[in-house]
Protein backbone atom coordinates (compact mmCIF):
# COMPACT_ATOMS: atom_id res chain seq x y z
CA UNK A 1 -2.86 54.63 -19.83
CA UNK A 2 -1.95 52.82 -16.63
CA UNK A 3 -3.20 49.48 -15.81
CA UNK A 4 -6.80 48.38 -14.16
CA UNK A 5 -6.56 47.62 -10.48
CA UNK A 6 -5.97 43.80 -10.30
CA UNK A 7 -8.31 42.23 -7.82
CA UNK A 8 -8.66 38.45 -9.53
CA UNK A 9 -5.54 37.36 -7.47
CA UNK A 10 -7.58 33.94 -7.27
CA UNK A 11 -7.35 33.42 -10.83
CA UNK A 12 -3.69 33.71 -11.02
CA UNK A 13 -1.05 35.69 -9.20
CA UNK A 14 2.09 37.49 -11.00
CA UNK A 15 5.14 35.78 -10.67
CA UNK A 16 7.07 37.10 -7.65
CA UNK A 17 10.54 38.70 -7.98
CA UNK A 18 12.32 36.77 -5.62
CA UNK A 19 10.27 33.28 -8.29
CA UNK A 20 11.69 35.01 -11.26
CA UNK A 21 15.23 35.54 -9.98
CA UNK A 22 15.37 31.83 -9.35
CA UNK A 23 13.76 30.51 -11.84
CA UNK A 24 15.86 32.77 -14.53
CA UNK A 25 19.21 30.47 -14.61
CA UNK A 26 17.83 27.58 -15.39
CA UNK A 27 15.97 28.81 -18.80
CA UNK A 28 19.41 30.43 -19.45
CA UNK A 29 22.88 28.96 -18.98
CA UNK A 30 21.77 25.75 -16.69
CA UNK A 31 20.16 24.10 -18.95
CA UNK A 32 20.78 20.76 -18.24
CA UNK A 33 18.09 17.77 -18.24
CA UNK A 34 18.11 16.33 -14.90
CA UNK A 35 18.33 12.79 -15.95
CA UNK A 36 21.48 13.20 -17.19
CA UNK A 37 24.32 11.73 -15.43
CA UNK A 38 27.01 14.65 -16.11
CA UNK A 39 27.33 18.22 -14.72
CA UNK A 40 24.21 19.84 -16.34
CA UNK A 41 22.37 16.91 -15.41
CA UNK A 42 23.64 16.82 -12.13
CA UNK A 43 23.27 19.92 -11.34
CA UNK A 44 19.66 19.81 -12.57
CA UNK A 45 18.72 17.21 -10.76
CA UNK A 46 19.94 18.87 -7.51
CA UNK A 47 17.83 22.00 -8.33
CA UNK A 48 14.70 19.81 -8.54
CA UNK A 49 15.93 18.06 -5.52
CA UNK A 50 16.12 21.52 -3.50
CA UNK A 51 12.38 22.59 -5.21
CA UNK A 52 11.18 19.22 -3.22
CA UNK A 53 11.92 20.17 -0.40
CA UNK A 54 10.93 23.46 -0.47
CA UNK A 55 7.65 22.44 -1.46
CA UNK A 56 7.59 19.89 1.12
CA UNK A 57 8.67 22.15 3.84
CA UNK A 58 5.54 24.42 3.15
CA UNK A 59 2.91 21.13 3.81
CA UNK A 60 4.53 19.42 6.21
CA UNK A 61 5.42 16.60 3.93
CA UNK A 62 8.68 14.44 3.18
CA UNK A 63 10.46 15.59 -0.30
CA UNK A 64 9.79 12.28 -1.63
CA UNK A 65 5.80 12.51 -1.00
CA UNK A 66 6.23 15.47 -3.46
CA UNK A 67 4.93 14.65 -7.52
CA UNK A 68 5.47 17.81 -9.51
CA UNK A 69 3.14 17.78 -12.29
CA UNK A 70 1.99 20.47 -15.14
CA UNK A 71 -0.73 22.29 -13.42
CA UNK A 72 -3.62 21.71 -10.65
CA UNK A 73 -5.76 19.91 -12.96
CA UNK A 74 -3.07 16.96 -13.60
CA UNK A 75 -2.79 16.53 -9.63
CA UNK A 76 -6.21 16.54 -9.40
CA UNK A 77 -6.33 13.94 -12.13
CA UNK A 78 -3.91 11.84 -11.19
CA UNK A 79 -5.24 12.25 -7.58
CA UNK A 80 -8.29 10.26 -8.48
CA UNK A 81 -7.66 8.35 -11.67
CA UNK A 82 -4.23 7.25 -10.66
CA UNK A 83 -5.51 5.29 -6.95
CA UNK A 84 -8.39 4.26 -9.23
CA UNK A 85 -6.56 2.70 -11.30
CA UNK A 86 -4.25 1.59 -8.70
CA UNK A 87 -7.03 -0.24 -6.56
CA UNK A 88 -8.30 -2.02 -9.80
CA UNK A 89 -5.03 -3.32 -10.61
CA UNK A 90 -4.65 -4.22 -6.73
CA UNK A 91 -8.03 -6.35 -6.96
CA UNK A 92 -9.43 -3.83 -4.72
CA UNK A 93 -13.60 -4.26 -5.37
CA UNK A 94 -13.91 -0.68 -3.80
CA UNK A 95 -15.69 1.23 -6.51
CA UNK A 96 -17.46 4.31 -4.77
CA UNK A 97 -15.99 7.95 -4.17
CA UNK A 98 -17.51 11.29 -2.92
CA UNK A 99 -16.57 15.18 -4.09
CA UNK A 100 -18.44 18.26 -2.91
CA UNK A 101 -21.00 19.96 -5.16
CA UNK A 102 -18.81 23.00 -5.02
CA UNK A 103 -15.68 21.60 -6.59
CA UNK A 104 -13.48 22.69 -9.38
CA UNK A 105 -14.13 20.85 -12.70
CA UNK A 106 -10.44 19.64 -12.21
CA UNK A 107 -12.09 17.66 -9.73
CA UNK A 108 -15.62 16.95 -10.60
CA UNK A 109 -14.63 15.79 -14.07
CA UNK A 110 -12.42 13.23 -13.40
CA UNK A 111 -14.95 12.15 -10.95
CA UNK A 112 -17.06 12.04 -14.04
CA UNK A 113 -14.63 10.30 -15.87
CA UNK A 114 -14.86 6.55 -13.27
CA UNK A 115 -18.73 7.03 -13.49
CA UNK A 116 -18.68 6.67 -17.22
CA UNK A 117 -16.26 3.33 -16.31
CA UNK A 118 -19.08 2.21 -14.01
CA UNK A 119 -17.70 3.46 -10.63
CA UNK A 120 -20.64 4.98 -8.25
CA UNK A 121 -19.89 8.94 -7.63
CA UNK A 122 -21.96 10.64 -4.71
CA UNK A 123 -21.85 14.42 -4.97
CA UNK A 124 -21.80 15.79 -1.24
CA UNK A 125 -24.32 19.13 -0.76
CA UNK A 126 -22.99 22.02 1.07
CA UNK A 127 -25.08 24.51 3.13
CA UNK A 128 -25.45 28.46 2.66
CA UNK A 129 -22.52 29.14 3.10
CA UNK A 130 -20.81 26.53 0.73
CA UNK A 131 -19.51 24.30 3.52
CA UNK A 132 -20.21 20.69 3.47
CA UNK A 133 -20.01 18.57 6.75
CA UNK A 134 -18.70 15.25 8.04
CA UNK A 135 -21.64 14.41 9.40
CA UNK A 136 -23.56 14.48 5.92
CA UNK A 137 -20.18 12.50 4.84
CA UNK A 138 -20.76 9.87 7.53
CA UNK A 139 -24.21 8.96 6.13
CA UNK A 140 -23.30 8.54 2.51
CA UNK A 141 -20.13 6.58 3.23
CA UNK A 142 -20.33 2.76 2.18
CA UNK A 143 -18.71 -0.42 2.34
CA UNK A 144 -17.15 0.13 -1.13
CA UNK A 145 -16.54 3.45 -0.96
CA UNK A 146 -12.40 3.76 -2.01
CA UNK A 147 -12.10 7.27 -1.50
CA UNK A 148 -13.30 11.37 -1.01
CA UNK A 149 -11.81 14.52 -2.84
CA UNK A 150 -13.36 17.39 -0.88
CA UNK A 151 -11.43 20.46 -2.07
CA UNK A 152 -9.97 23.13 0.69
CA UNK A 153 -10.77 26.28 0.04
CA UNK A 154 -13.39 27.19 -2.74
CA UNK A 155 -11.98 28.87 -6.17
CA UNK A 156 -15.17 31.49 -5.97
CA UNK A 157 -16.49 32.57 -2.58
CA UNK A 158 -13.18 31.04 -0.61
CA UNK A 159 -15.00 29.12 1.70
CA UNK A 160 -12.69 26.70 4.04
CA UNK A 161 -13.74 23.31 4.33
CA UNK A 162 -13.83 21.30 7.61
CA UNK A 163 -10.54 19.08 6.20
CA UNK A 164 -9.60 17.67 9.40
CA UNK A 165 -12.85 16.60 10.40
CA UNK A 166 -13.63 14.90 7.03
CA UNK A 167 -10.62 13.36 7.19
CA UNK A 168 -10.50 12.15 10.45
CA UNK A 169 -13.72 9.88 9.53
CA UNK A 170 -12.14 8.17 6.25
CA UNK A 171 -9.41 7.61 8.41
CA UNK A 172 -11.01 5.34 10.75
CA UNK A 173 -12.78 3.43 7.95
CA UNK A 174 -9.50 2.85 5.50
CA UNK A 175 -10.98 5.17 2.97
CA UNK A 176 -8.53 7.48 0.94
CA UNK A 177 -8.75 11.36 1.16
CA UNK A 178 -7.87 13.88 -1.09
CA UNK A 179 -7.76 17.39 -0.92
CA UNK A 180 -7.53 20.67 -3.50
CA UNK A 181 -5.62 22.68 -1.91
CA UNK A 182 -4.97 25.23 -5.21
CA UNK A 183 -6.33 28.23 -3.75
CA UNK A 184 -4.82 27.70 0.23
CA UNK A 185 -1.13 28.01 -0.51
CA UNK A 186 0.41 31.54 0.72
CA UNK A 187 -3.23 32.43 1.78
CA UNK A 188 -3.58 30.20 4.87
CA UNK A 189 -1.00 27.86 6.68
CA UNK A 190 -1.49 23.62 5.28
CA UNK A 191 0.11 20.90 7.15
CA UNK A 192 -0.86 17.53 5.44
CA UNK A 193 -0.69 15.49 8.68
CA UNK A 194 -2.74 18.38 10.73
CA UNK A 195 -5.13 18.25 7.91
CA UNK A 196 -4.77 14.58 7.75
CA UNK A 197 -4.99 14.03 3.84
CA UNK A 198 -3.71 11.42 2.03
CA UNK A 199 -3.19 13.33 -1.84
CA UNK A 200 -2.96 17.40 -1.64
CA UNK A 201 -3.27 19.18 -5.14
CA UNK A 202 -1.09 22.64 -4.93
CA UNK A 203 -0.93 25.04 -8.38
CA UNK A 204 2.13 27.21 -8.74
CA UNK A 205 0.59 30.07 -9.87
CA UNK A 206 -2.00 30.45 -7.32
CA UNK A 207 0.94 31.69 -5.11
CA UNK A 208 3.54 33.76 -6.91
CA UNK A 209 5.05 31.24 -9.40
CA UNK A 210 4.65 30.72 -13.08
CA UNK A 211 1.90 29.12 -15.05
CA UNK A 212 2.76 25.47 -16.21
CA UNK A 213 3.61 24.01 -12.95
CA UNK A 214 1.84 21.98 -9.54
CA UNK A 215 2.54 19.58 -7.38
CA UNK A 216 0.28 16.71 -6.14
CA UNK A 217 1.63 15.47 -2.31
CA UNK A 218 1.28 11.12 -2.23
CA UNK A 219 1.47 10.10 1.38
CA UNK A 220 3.99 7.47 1.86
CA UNK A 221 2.19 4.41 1.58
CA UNK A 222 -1.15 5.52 -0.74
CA UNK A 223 -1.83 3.29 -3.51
CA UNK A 224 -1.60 5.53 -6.30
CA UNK A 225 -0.14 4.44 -10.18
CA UNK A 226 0.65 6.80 -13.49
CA UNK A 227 -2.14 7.66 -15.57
CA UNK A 228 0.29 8.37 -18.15
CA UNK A 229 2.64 5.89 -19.90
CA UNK A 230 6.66 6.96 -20.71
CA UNK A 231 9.54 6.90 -18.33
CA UNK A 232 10.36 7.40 -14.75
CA UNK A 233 10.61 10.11 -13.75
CA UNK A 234 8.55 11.54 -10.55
CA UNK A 235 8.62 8.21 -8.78
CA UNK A 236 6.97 6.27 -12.04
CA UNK A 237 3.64 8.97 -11.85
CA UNK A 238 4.92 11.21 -14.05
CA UNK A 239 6.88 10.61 -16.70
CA UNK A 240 8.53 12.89 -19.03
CA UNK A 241 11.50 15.58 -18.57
CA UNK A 242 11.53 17.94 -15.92
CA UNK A 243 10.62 21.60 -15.71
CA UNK A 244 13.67 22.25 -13.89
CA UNK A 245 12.92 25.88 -14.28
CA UNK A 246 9.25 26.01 -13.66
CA UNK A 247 9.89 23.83 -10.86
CA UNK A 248 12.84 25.82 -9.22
CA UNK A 249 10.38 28.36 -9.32
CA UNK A 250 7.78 26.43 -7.05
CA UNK A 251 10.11 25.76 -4.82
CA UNK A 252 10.99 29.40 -4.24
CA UNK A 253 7.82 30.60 -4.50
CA UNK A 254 7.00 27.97 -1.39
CA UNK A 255 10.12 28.89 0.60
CA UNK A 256 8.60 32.69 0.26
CA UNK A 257 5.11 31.91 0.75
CA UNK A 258 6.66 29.58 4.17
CA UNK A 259 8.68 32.12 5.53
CA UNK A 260 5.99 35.33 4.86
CA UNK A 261 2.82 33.50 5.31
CA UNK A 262 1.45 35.04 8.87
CA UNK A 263 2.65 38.62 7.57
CA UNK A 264 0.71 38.29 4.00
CA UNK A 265 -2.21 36.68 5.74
CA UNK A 266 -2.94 39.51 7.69
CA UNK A 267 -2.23 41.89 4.71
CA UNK A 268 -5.02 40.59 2.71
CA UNK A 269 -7.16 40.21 5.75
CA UNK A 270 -6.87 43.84 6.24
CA UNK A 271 -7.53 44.84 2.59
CA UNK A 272 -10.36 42.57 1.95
CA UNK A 273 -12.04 43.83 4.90
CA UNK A 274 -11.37 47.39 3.87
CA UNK A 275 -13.10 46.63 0.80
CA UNK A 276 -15.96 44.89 2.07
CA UNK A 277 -16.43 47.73 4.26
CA UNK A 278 -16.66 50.45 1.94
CA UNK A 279 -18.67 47.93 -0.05
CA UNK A 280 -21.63 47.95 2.38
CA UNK A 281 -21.47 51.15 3.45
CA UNK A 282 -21.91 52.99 0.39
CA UNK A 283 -24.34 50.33 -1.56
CA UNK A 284 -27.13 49.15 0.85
CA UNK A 285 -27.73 45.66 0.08
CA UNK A 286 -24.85 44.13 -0.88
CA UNK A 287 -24.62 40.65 0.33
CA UNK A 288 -21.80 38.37 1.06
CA UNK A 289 -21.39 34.98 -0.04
CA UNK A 290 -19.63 32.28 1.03
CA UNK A 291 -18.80 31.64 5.07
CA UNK A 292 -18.21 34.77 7.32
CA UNK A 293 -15.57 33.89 9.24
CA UNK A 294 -14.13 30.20 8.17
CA UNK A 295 -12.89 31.52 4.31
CA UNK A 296 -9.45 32.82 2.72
CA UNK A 297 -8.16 35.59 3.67
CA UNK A 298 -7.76 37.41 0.68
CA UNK A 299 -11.63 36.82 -1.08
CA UNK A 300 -14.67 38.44 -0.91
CA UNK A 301 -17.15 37.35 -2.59
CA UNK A 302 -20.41 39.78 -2.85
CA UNK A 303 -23.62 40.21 -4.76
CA UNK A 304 -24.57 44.09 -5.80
CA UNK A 305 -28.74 44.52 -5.39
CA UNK A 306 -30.40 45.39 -8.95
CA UNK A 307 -27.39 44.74 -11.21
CA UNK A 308 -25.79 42.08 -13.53
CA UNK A 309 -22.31 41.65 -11.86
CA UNK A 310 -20.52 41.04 -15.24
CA UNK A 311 -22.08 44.55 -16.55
CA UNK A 312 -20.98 46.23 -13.15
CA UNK A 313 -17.40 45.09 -14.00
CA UNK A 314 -17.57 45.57 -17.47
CA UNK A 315 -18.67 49.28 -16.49
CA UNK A 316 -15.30 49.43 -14.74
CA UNK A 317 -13.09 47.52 -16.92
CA UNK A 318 -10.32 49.94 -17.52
CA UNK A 319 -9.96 50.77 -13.79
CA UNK A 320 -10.28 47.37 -12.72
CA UNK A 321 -9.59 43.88 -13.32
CA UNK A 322 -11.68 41.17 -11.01
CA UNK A 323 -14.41 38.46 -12.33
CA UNK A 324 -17.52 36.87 -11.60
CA UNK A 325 -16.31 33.97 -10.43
CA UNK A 326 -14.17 31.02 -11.38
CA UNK A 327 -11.79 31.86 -14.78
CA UNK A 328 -12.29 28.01 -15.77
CA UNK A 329 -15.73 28.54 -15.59
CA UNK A 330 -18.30 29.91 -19.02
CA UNK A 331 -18.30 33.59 -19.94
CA UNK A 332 -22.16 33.75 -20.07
CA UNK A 333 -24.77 34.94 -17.55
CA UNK A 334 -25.82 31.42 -16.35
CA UNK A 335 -25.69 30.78 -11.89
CA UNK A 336 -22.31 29.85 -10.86
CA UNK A 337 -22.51 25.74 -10.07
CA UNK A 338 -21.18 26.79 -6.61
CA UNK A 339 -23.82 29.29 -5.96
CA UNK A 340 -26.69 27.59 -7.16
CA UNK A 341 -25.35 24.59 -5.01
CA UNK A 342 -25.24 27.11 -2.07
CA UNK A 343 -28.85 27.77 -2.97
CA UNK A 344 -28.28 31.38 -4.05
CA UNK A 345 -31.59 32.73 -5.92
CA UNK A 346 -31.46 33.88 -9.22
CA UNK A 347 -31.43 37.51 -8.80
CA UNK A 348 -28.32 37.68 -6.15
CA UNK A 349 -26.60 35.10 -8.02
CA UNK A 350 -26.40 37.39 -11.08
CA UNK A 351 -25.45 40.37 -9.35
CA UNK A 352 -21.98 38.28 -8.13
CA UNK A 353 -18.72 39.60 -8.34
CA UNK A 354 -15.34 37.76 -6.94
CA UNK A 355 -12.59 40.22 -5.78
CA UNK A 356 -9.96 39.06 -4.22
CA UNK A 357 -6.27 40.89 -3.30
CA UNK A 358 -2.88 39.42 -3.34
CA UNK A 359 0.51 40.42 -1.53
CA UNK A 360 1.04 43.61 -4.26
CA UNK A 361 -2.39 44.85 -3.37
CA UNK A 362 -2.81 48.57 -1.43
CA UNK A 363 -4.77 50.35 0.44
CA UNK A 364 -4.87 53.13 -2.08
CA UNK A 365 -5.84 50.56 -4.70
CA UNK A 366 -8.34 49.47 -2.39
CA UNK A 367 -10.01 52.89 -1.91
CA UNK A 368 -9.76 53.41 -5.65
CA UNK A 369 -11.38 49.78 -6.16
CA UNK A 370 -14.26 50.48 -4.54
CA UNK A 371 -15.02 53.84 -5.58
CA UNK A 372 -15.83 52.97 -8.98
CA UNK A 373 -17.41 50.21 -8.28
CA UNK A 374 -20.16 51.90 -6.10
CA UNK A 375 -20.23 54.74 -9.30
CA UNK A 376 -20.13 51.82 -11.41
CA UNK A 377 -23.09 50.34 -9.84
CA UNK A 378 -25.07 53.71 -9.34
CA UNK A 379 -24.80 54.12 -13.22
CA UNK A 380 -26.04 49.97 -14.16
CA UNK A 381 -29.12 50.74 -11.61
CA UNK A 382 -29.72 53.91 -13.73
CA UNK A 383 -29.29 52.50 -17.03
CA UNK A 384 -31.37 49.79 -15.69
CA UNK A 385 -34.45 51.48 -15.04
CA UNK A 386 -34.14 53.42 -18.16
CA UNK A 387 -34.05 50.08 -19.76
């Protein structure tokens, strides 16, 4: 039995080749920890050194802007409860920050988090198509408000936000910015100084690395302190030993998404318009969500007229492998938080499905993908009305 299709690229990717190849040593014979001051250390320490500024290289950044942490969620954590803590400890009386109604929970519960410990959180609306605006940001900004976390690109219905602009406004008022930028890397190019950001969140295995591993980009300068207590390492904000493997294999999965990124982009373009196509010409009805144009390249997220979208892909299960939306998120039928923020209705909301492709997506798979989808759908609508 061969395996389903994968199309849930966006909930993780398979670790690339060229990641595993470089990652490989350094669970075998290097070995050393990198704080130690003889060869294995040494050379340990170089190979995190290297993974720097590979990941720095892909952003824009300087190496030592460049925190690797465990996973998205720590950056996103240490993001926001490390310059928290960080302008308390500086006397700073700032206490207000803004998110988007659409972001991750990495995000949003942090955010949580400094309202329980009295800080004031506005949550930002976004329009149809999931976008919110720095106008809207303008009029909720305050006198005490420290900082924004606006996330990049949404997890479900990869919808770009307007980064520079939103940035360009806390700039001229002092306020700190922070972007998620999980689901961008490999998919669409991220400069941190063209976006503008002060703290970028990046997950290794949204592009082609392992599980276990992110990065959270500090701009020189941003007042920012560890939100866990131990050693030294990572510049004081993280402490405890290295990854060295894990974190060799970020840096070569950013050197490959760096030097392949135009080429890939346009490969997933391709596909997920290929599917969308077949999509809505065999299934009148179906309905995209998220922003036309101004979204990743490689999601498409739809809703099928008539039909639960978790029994469409449950009909289709051992042909293919895609979700409903975010794999953080519950398992039951409830309205995604992003679509019901988008103001999606009830009956299109359940009838969502997320597909998105990766770089070992094909045409072929793309042709199959959609084929049983529209049979899969033709036999819910049946079942359905027999119902």
């Amino acid at each position: 039995m061969t395996d389903p299709i994968y199309l849930d690229y966006n909930a993780t990717t398979p670790v690339a080749p060229e990641v595993l190849d470089a990652m490989l040593p350094w669970l075998r014979e290097q070995f050393g920890n990198p704080s130690s001051t003889h060869a294995y250390g040494r050379r340990a320490a170089q190979a995190v050194a290297n993974a720097r500024r590979q990941v720095a290289d892909l952003i824009g950044a300087k190496p030592h802007e460049i925190v690797f942490t465990g996973c998205a969620t720590e950056s996103n954590n240490l993001a926001l409860l490390g310059t928290a803590r960080a302008m308390i400890e500086n006397g700073t009386s700032k206490r207000h920050i803004v998110i988007s109604a659409v972001e991750h929970p990495a995000v949003m519960a942090p955010a949580m988090q400094l309202r329980a410990q009295g800080w004031h959180v506005t949550v930002l609306p976004v329009d149809a198509f999931g976008q919110v605006s720095a106008e809207q940001l303008v009029k909720v900004l305050r006198d005490d408000t420290a900082f924004v976390s606006i996330m990049h690109a949404n997890n479900e219905v990869g919808t770009l936000q307007p980064i520079p602009e939103i940035a360009s406004v806390t700039r001229q008022r002092g306020i700190l910015s922070h972007t998620d930028a999980a689901q961008s890397a490999g998919k669409v190019p991220l400069n941190v100084d063209a976006l503008g950001v002060d703290l970028l969140t990046l997950a290794g295995h949204k592009f082609y690395a392992p599980k276990g591993i992110g990065a959270l980009y500090v701009r020189e300068g941003t007042p920012i302190l560890s939100v866990l207590h131990g050693a030294d390492q990572e510049h004081g904000l993280r402490p405890g030993t290295e990854n060295v493997a894990a974190i060799v294999a970020l840096g070569a999965a950013a050197a490959l998404a760096n030097t392949s990124l135009e080429t890939m982009a346009a490969h997933m373009l391709t596909l997920r318009n290929q599917l969308h196509q077949e999509l809505i010409a065999a299934i009148p009805g179906v309905q995209l969500n998220g922003h036309p144009e101004q979204r990743l390249p490689n999601t498409l997220h739809v809703s099928f007229p008539g039909v639960s979208g978790r029994l469409l892909l449950a009909e289709v299960a051992d042909v293919l492998a895609a979700s409903v939306g975010s794999a953080c998120h519950s398992e039951h039928d409830t309205v995604s938080g992003v679509l019901a923020a988008m103001g999606v209705d009830a009956a299109r909301a359940a009838g969502a499905v997320r597909l998105s492709v990766g770089r070992m997506t094909t045409s072929d798979e793309i042709k199959r993908a959609a084929k049983s989808l529209v049979m899969s759908h033709s036999r819910t609508q049946t079942n359905n009305r027999r119902g």
